[in-house]
Protein backbone atom coordinates (compact mmCIF):
# COMPACT_ATOMS: atom_id res chain seq x y z
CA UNK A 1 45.90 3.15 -12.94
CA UNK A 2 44.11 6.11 -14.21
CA UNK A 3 41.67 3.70 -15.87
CA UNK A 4 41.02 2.07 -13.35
CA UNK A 5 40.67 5.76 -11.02
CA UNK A 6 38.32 6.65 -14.21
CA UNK A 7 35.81 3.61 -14.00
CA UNK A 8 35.58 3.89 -9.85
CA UNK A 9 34.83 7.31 -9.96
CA UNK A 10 31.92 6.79 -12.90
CA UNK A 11 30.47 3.80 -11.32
CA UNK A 12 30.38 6.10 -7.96
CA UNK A 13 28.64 8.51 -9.47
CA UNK A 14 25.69 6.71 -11.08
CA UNK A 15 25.64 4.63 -7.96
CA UNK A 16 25.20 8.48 -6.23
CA UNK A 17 22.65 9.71 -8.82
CA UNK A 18 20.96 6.48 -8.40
CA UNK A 19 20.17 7.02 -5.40
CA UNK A 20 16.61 9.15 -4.41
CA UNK A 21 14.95 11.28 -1.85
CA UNK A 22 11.25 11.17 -1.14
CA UNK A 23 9.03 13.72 0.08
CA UNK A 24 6.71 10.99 2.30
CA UNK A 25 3.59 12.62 3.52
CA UNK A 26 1.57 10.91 6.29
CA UNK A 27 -2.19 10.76 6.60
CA UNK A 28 -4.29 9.92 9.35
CA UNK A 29 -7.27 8.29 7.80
CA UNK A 30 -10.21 7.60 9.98
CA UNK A 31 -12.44 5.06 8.61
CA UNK A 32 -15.52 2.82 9.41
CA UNK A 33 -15.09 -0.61 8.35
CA UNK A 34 -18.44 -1.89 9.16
CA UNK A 35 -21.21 -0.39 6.41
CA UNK A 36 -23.88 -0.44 9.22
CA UNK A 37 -21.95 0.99 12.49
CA UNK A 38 -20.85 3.95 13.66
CA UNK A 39 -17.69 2.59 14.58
CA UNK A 40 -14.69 4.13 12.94
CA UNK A 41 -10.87 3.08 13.27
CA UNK A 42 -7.93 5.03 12.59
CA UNK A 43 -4.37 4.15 10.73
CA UNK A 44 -1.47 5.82 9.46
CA UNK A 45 -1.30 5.87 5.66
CA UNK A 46 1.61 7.37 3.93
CA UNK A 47 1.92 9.25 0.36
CA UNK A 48 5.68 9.05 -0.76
CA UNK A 49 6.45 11.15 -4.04
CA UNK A 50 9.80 10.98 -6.23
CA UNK A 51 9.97 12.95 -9.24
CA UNK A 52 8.47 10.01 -11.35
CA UNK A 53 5.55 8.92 -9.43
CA UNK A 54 3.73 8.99 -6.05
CA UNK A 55 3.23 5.31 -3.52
CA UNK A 56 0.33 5.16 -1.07
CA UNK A 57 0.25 2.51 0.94
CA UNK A 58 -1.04 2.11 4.73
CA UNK A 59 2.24 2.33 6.80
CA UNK A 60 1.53 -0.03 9.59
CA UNK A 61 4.13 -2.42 8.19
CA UNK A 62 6.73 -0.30 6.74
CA UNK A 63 6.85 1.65 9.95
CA UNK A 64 7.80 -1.50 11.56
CA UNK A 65 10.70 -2.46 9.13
CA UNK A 66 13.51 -2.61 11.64
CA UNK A 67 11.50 -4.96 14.26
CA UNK A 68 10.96 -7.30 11.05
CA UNK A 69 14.50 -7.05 9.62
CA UNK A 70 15.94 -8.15 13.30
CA UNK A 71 13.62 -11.11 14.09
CA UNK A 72 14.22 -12.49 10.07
CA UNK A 73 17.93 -11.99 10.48
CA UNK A 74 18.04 -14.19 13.96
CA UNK A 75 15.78 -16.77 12.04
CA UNK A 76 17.88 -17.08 9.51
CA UNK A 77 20.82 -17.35 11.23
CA UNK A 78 19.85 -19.53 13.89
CA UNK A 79 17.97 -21.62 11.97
CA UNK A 80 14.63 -21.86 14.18
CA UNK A 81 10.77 -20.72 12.81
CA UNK A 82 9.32 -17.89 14.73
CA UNK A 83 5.83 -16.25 14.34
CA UNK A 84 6.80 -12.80 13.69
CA UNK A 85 2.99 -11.76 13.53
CA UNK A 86 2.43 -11.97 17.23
CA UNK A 87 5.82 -9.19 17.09
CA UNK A 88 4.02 -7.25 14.90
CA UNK A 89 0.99 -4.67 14.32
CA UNK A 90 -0.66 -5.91 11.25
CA UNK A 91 -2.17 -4.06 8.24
CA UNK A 92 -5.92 -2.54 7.75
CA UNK A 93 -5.15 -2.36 4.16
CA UNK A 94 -2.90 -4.43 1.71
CA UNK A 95 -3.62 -2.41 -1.39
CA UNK A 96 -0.80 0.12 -2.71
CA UNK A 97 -1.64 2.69 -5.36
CA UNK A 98 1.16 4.69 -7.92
CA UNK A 99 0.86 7.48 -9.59
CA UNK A 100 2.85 8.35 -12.82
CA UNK A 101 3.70 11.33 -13.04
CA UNK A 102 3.01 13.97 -14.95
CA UNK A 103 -0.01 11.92 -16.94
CA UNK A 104 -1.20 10.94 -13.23
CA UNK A 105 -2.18 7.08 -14.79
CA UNK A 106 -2.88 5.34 -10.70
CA UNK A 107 -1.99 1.29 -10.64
CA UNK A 108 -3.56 0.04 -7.79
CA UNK A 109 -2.19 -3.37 -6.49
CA UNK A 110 -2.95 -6.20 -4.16
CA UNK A 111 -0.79 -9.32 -3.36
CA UNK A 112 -2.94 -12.17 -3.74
CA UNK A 113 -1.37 -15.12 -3.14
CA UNK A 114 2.07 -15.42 -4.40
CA UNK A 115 1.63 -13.16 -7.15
CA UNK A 116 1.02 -9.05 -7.02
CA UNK A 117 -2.10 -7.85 -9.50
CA UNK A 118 -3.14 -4.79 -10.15
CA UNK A 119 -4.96 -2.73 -12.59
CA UNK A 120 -4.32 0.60 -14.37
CA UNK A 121 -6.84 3.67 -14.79
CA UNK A 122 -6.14 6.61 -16.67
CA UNK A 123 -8.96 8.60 -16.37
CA UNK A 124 -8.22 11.38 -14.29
CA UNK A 125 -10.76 12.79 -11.62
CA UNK A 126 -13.05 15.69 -12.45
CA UNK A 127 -12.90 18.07 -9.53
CA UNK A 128 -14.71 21.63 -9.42
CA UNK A 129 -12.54 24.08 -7.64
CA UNK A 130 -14.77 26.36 -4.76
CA UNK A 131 -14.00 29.49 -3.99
CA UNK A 132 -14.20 28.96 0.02
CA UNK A 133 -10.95 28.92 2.23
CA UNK A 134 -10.14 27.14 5.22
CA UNK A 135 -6.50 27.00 7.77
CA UNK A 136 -5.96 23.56 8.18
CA UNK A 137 -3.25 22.55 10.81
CA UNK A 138 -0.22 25.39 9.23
CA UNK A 139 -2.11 25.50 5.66
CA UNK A 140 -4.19 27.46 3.93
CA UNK A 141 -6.32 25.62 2.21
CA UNK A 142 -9.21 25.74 -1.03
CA UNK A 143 -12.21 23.62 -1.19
CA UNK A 144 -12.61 21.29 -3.99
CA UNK A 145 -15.51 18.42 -4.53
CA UNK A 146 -15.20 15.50 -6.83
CA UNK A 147 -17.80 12.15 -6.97
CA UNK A 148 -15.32 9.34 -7.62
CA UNK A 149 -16.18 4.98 -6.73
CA UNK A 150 -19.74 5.78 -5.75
CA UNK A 151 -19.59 8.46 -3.11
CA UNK A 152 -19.17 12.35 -2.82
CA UNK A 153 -15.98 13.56 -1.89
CA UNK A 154 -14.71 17.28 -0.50
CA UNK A 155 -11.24 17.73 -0.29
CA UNK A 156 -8.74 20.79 1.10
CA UNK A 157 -5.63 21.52 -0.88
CA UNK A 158 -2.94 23.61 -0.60
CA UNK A 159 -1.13 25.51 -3.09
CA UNK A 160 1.71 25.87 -0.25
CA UNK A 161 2.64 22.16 -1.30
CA UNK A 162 3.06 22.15 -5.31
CA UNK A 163 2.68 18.70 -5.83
CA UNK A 164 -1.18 17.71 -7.81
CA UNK A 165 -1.49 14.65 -5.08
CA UNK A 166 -3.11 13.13 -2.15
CA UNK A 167 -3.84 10.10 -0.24
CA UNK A 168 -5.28 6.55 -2.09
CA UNK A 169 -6.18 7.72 -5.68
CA UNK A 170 -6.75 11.24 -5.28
CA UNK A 171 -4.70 13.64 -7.12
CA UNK A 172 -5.01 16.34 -10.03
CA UNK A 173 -5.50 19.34 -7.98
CA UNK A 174 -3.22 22.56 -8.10
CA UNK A 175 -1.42 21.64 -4.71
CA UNK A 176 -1.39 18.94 -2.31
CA UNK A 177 -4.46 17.56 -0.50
CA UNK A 178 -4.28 18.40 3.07
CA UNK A 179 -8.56 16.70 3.73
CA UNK A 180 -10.46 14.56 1.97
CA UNK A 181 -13.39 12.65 2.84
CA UNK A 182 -16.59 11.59 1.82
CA UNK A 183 -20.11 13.78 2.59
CA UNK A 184 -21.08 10.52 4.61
CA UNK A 185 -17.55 10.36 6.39
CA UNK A 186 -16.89 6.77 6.13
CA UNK A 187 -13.32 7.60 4.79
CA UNK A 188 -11.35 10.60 5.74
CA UNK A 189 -7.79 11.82 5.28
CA UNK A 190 -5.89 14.25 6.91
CA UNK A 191 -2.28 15.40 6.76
CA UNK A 192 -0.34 14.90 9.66
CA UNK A 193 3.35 15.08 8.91
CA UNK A 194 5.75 14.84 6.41
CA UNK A 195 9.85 14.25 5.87
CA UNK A 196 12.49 13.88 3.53
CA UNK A 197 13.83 10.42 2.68
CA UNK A 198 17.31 9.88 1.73
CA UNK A 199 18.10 7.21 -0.23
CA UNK A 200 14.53 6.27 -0.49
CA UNK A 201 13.41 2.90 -2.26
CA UNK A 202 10.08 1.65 -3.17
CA UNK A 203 10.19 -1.87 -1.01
CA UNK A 204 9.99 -2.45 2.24
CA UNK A 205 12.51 -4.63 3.98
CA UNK A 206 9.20 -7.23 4.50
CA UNK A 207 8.55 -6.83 0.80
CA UNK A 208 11.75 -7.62 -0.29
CA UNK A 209 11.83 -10.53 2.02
CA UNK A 210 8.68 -11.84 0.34
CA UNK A 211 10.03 -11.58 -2.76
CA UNK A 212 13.05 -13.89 -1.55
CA UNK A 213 10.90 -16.20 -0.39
CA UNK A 214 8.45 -16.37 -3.68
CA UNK A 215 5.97 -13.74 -3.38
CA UNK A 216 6.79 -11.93 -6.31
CA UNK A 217 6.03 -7.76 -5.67
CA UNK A 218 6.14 -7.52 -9.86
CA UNK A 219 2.92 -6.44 -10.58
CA UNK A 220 0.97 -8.19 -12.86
CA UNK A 221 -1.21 -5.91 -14.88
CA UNK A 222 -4.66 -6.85 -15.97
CA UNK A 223 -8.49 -5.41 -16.27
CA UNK A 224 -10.06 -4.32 -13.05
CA UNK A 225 -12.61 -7.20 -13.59
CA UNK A 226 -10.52 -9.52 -13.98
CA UNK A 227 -8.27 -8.36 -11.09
CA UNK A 228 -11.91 -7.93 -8.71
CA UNK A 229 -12.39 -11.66 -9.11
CA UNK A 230 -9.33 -12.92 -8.24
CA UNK A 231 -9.37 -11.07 -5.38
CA UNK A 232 -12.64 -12.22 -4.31
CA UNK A 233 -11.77 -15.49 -4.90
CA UNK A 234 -8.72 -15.35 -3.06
CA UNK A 235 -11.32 -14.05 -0.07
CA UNK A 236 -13.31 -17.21 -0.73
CA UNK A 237 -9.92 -19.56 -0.40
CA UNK A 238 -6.67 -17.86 0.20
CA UNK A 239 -5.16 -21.41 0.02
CA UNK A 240 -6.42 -22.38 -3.49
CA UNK A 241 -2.57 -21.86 -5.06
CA UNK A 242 -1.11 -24.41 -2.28
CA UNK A 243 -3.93 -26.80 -2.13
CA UNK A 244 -2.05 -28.81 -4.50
CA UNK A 245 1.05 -28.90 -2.99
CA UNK A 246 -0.52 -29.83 0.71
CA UNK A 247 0.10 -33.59 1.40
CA UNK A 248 -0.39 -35.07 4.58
CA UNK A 249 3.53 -35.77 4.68
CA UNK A 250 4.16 -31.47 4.43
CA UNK A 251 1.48 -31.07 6.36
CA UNK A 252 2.89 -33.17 9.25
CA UNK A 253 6.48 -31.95 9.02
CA UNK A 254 7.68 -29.14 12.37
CA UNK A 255 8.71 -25.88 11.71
CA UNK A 256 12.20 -25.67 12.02
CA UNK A 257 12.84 -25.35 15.70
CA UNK A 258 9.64 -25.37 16.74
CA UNK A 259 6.45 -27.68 18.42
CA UNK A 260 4.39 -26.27 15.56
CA UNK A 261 3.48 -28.33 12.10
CA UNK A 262 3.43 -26.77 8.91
CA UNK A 263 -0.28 -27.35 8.89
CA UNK A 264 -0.84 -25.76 12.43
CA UNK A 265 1.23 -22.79 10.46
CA UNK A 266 -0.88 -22.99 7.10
CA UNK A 267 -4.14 -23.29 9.28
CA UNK A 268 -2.90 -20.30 10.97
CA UNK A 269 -2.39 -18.06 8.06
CA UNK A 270 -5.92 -19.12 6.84
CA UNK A 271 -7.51 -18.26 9.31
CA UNK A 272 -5.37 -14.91 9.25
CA UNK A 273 -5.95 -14.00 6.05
CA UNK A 274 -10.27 -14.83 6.43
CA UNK A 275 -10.12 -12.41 9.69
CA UNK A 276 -8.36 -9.88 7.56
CA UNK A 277 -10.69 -9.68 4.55
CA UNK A 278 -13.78 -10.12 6.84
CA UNK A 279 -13.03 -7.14 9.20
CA UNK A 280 -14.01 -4.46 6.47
CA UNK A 281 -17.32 -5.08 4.43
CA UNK A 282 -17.75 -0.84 3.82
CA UNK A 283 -14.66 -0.52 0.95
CA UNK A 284 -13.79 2.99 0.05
CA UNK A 285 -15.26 2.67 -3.52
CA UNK A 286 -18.83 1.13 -3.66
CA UNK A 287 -19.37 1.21 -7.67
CA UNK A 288 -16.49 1.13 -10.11
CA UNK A 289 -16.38 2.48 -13.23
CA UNK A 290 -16.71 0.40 -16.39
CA UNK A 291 -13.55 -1.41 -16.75
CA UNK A 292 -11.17 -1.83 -20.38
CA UNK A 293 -10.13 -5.31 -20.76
CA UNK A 294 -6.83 -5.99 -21.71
């Protein structure tokens, strides 16, 4: 009996200690996706750090977790397709960027297709400290300027905050970024808000729910060139991978419960995905460094 006492109370404590908070930080980054506009659109982005590392990611679709957990669980249980995307607010980006802490190495990642790439950089940013001041929101802030994927950036930090982060790759400073944008403003962050997380974990309920269903959210590590073209060619095609298996007899078969075919579906998320990649030709780095092949 006391063995047995012994072995519940260890495996209840590393199931406790397993278990993490998260400082999440959310920025409000206001952005123009067309190079040639004026036009800028706004989305909530969110930094969350654990002791390890730091995830940035935009937080359309994590925000709406609960509203995709409910209409997957009915699916699944009642057996009949639904087209959760008209349920949903979708995305401006896809990528998601750690940081490893304390070395600061970013992975930036992308799912394309069924498989997640990414690549690494180590190289850390090269920022000159100013001595100008600025109260930003409830912080007092220091000017810092950095030129990082082809463009000038300023950013406001805060030694209030001591974490060396910020939004996307940004990071290294002596406090947390509360502004950072670009001298020609196509990008800018700003802090908004920020909250513990109990119990915090790195997927999504929509990740993991990919992940069941065969998009793996392992990244695959490889050079930034080679990780560039796939993505582009994903752009081109983002069917390529299932080409293959696409014969007119799958093609023709109904959702489950629904008037819909699985090629009405497929031709759906085509044209999905093309809309998606084609609504941004302005990215947030316009030259990237020389990449290290692996």
């Amino acid at each position: 009996m006391k063995k047995t006492i012994s072995l519940f109370l260890l495996t209840f404590f590393f199931a406790v200690n397993a278990q993490q908070t998260a400082n999440r930080f959310f920025y409000e980054l206001t952005f123009k996706p067309k190079k040639d506009s004026t036009r800028t659109e706004k989305v909530m982005t969110s930094l969350d750090i654990v002791p390890e590392k730091s995830i940035y990611q935009d937080f359309t679709v994590p925000a709406q977790d609960s509203i995709i957990k409910m209409e997957v669980e009915a699916m699944e249980k009642n057996g009949v397709w639904k087209d959760i995307m008209k349920s949903i607010r979708m995305p401006k980006f896809s990528h998601k960027i750690e940081k490893k802490y304390p070395d600061m190495k970013v992975t930036y990642s992308d799912q394309i297709s069924m498989k997640r790439f990414g690549y690494e950089e180590a190289d850390k940013l090269s920022w000159t400290i100013l001595p100008q001041k600025e109260k930003i929101g409830e912080y007092n802030t220091q000017k810092a300027t950095t030129e990082y994927g082809g463009r000038k950036w300023t950013a406001w930090f805060t030694t209030e905050i001591p974490f060396p982060d910020g939004p996307y790759k940004f990071g290294g400073l002596p406090g947390l970024i509360v502004k950072v944008e670009d001298d020609k403003q196509n990008y800018s962050w700003t802090l908004k808000g920020n909250k513990k997380i109990a119990n915090w974990e790195e997927q999504s309920y929509a990740e993991k729910i990919n992940a069941k269903y065969g998009m793996s959210q392992n990244v695959v590590v490889v050079a930034r060139d080679k990780f560039e073209k796939s993505l582009e060619n994903f752009k081109a095609d983002p069917l390529a991978e299932m080409r293959p298996y696409m014969t007119p007899e799958m093609m023709g078969r109904k959702m489950p419960g629904s008037d819909k075919t699985v090629g009405e579906f497929i031709k759906d998320q085509e044209k999905f995905a093309k809309d998606f990649y084609g609504s941004n030709n302005n990215p947030i780095e316009i030259a990237q460094p020389s990449a290290k092949k692996k």
